[in-house]
N, C-alpha and C. Protein backbone atom coordinates (compact mmCIF):
# COMPACT_ATOMS: atom_id res chain seq x y z
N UNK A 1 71.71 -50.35 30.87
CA UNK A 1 72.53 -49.25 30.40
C UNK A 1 73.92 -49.81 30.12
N UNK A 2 74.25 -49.66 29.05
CA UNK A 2 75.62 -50.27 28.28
C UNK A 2 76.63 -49.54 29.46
N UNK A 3 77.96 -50.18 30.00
CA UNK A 3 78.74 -49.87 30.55
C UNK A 3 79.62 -48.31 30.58
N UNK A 4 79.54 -47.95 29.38
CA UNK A 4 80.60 -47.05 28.53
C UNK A 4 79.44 -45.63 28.49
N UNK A 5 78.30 -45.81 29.04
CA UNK A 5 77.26 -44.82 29.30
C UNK A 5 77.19 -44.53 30.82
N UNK A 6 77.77 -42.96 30.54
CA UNK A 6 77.75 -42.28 32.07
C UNK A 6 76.03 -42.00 32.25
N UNK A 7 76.06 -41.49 33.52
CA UNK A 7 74.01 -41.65 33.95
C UNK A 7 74.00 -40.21 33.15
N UNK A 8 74.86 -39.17 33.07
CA UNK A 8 74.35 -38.35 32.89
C UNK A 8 74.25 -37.91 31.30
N UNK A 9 75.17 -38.81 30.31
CA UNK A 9 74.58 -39.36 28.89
C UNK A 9 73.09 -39.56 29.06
N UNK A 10 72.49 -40.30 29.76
CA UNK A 10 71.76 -41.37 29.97
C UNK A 10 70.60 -40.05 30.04
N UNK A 11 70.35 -40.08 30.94
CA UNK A 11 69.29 -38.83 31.18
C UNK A 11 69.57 -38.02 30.39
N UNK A 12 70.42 -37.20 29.54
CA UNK A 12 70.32 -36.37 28.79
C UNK A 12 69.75 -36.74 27.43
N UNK A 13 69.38 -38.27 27.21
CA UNK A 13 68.92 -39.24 26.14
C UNK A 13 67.11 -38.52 25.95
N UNK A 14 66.84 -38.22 27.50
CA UNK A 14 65.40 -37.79 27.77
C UNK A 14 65.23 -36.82 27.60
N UNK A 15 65.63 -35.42 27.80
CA UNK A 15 66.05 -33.98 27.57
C UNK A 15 65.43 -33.72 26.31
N UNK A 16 64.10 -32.58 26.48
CA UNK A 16 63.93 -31.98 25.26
C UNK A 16 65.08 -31.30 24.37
N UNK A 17 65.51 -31.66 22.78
CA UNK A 17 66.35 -31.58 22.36
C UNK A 17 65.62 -30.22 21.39
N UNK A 18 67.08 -29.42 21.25
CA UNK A 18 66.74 -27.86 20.65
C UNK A 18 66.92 -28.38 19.20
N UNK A 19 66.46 -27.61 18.56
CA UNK A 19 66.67 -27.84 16.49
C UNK A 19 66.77 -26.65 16.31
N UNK A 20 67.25 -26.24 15.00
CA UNK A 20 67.77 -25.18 14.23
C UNK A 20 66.11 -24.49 14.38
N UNK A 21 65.43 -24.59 14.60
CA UNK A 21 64.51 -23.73 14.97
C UNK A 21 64.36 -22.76 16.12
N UNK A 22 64.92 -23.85 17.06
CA UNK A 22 65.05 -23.02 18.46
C UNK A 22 65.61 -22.16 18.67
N UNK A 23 65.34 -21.03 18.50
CA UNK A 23 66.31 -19.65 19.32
C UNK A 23 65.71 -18.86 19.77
N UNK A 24 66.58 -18.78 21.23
CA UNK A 24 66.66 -17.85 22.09
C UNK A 24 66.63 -16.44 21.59
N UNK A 25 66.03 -15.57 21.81
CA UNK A 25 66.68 -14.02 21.66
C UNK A 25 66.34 -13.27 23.41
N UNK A 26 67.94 -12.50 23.30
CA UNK A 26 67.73 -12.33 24.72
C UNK A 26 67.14 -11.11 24.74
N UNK A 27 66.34 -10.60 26.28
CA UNK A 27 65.43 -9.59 26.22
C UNK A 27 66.02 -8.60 25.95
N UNK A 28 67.45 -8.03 25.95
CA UNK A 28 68.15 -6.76 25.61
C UNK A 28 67.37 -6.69 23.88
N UNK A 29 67.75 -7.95 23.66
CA UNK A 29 67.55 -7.66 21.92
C UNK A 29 66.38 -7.51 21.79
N UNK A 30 65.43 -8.57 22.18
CA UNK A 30 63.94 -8.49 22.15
C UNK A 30 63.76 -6.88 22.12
N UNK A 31 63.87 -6.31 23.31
CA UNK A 31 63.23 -4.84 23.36
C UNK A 31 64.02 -3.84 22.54
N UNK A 32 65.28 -3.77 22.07
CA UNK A 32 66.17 -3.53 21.35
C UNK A 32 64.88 -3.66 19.10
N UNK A 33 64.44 -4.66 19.08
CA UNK A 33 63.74 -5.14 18.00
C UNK A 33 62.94 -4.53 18.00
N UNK A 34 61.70 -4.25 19.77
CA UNK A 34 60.81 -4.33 19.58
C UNK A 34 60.58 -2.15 19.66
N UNK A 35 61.20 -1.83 20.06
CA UNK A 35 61.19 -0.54 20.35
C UNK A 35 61.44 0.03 18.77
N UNK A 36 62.49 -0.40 17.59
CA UNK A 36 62.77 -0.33 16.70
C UNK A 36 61.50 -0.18 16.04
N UNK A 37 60.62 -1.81 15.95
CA UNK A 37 59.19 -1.92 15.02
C UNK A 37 58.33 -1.05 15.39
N UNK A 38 58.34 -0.78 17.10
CA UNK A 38 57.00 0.63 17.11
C UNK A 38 57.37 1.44 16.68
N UNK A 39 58.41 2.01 16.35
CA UNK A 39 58.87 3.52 15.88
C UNK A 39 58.91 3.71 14.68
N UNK A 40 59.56 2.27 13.45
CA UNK A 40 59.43 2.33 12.39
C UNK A 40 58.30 1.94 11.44
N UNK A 41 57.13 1.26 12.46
CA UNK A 41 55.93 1.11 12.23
C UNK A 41 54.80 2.06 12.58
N UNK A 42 55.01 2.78 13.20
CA UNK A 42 54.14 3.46 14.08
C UNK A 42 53.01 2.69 14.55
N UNK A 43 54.01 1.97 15.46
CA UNK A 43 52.84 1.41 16.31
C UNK A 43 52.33 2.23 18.04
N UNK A 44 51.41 2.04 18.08
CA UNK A 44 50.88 2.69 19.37
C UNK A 44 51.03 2.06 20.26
N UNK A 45 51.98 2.77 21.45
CA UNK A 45 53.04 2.14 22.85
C UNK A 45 51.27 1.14 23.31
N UNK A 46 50.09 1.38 23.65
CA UNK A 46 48.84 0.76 23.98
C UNK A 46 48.88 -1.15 23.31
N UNK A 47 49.27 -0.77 21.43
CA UNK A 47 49.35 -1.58 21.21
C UNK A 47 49.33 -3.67 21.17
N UNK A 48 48.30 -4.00 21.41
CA UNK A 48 49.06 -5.54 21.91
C UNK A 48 50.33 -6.39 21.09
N UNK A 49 51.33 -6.54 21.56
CA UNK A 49 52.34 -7.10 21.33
C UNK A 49 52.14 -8.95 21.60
N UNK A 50 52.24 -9.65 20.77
CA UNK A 50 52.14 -11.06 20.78
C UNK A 50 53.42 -11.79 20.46
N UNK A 51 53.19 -12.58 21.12
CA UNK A 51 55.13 -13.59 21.15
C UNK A 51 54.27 -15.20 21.26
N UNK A 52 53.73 -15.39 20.49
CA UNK A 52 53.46 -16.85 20.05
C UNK A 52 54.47 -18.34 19.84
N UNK A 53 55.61 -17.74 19.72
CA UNK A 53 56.60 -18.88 19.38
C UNK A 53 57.35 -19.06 20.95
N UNK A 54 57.53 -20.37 21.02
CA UNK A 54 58.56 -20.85 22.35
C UNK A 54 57.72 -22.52 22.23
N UNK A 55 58.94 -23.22 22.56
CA UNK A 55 58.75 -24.91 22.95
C UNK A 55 57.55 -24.92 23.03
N UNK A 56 56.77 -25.80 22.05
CA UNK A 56 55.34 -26.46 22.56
C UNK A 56 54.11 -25.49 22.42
N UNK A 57 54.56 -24.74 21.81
CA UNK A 57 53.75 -23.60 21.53
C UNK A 57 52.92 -23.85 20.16
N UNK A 58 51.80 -22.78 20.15
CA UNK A 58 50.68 -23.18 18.51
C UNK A 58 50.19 -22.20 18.01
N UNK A 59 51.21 -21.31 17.38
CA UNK A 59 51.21 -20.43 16.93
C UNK A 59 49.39 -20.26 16.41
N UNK A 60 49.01 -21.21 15.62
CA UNK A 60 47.56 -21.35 15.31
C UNK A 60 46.47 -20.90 16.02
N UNK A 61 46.38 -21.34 17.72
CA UNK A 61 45.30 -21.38 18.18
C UNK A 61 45.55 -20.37 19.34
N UNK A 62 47.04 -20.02 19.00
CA UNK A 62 47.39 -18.13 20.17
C UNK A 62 45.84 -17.35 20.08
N UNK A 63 45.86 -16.72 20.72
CA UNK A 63 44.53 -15.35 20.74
C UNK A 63 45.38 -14.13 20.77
N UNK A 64 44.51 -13.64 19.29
CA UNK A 64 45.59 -12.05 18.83
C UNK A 64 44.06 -11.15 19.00
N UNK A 65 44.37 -10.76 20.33
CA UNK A 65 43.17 -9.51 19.95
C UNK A 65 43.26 -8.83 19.30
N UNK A 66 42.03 -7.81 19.14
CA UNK A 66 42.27 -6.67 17.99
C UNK A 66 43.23 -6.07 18.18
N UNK A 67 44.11 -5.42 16.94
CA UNK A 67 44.90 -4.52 16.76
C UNK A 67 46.30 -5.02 17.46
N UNK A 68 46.24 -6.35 17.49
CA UNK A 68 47.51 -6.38 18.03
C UNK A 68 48.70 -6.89 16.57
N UNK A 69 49.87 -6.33 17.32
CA UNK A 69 50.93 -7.17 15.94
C UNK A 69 52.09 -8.67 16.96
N UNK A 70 52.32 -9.21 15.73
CA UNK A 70 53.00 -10.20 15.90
C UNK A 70 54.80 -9.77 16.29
N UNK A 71 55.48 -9.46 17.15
CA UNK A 71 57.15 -9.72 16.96
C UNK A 71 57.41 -10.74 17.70
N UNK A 72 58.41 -11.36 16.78
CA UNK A 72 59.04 -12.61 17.50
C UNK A 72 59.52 -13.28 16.53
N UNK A 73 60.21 -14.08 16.97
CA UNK A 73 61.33 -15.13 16.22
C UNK A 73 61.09 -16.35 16.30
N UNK A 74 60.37 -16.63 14.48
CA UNK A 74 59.37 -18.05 14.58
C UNK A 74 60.17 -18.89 14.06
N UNK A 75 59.28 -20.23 14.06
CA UNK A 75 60.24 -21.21 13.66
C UNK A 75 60.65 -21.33 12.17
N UNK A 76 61.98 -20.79 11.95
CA UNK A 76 62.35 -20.98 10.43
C UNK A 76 61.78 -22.01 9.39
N UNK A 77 61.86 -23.08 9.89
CA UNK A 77 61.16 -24.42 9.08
C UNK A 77 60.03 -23.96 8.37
N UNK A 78 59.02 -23.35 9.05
CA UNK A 78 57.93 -23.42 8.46
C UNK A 78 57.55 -21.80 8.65
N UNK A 79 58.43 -21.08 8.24
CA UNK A 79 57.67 -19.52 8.28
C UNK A 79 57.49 -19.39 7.22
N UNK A 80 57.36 -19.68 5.55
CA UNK A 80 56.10 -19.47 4.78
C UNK A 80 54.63 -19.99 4.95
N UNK A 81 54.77 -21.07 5.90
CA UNK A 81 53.32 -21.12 6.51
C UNK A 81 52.69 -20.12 7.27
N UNK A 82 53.61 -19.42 8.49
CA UNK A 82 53.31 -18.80 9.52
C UNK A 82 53.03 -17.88 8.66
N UNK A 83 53.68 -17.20 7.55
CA UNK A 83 53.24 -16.03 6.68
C UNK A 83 51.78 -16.22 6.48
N UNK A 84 51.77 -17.34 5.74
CA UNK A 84 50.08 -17.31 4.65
C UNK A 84 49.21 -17.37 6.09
N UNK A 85 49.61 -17.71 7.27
CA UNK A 85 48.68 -17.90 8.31
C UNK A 85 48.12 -16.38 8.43
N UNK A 86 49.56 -15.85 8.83
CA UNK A 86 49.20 -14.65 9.29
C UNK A 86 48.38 -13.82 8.44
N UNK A 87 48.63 -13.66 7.08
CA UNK A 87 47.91 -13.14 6.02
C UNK A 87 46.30 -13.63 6.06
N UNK A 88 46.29 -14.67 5.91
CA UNK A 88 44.46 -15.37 5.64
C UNK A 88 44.50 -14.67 6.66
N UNK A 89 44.17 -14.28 8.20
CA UNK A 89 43.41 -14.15 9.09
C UNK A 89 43.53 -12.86 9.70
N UNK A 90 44.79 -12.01 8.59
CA UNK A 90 44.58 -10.26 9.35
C UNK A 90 45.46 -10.21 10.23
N UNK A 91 46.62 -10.93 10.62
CA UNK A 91 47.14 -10.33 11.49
C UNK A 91 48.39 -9.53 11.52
N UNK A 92 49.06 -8.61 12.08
CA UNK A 92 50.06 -7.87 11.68
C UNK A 92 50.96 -8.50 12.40
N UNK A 93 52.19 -8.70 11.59
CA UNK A 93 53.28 -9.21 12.03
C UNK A 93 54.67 -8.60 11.54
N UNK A 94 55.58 -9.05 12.67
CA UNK A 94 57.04 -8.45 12.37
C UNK A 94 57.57 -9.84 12.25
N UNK A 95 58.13 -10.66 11.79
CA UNK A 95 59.03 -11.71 12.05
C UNK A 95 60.31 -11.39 11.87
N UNK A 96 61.34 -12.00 12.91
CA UNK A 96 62.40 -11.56 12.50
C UNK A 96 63.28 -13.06 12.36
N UNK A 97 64.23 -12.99 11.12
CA UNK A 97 65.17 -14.55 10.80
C UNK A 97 65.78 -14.08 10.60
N UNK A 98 67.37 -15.02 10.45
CA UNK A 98 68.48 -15.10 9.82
C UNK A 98 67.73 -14.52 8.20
N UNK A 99 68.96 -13.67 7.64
CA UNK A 99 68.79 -13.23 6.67
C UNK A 99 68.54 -14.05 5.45
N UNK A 100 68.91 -15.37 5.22
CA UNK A 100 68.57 -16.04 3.94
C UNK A 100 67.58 -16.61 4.22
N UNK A 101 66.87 -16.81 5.37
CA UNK A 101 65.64 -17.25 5.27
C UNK A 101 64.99 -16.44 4.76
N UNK A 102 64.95 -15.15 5.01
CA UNK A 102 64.09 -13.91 4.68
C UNK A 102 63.95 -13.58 3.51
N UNK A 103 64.96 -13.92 2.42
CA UNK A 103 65.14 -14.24 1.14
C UNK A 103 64.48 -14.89 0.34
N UNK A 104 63.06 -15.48 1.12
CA UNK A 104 62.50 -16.51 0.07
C UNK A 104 61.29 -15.71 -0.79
N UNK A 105 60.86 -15.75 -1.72
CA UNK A 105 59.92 -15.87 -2.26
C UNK A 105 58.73 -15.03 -1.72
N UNK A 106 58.31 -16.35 -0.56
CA UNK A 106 57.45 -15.78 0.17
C UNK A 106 57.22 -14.53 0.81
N UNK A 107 58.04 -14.38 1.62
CA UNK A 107 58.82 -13.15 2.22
C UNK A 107 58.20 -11.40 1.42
N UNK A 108 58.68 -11.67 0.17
CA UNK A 108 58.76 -10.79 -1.13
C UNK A 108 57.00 -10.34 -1.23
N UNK A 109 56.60 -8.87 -0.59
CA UNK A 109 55.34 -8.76 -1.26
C UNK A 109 54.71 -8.53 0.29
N UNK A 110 54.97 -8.76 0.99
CA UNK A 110 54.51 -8.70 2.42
C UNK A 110 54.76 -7.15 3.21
N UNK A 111 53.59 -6.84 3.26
CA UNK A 111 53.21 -5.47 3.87
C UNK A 111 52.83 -5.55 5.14
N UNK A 112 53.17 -4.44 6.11
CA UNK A 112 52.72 -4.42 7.26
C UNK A 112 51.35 -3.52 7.26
């Protein structure tokens, strides 16, 4: 370890590192979002609610039982994938992004 490197540089070298993908939403907001989508969706309080995204997670191989919908805050990078995913296979989803992501293309045409 080079001199001019404190230990705790050092170990933080190892530290899973966050990317512009990673965000937190705190549970005020979460339920704040999610109380919003049942009401403006009419979704049924029974409902299954799915949260697929967090570190290390696969959005792919989650298990969405029947009738459940998707809210949560996926990884920007690749949410026109997560779209066409969700689409090929039926599942209902809310995603929520920063607003110019939401802006794309993809986005445009998507029904709940």
């Amino acid at each position: 370890m080079p001199k001019s490197q404190s230990y705790e540089e050092f170990v933080d070298k190892f530290k899973p590192k966050k990317t512009t993908d990673d965000c937190y939403t705190p549970p005020e907001v979460y339920d704040a979002v999610l109380a919003w989508v049942r009401a403006e969706y009419d979704i049924a309080d029974d409902a299954p609610i799915v949260r697929p995204f967090w570190p290390g997670a696969d959005y792919e191989r989650a298990e969405y039982p029947d009738g459940c919908v998707v809210v949560d805050n996926p990884p920007f990078s690749i949410l026109s994938k997560i779209i066409r995913f969700y689409q090929a296979h039926g599942v209902r989803f809310f995603l929520f992004a920063p607003a110019l992501t939401l802006f794309s293309p993809m986005i445009h045409g998507v029904t709940f």
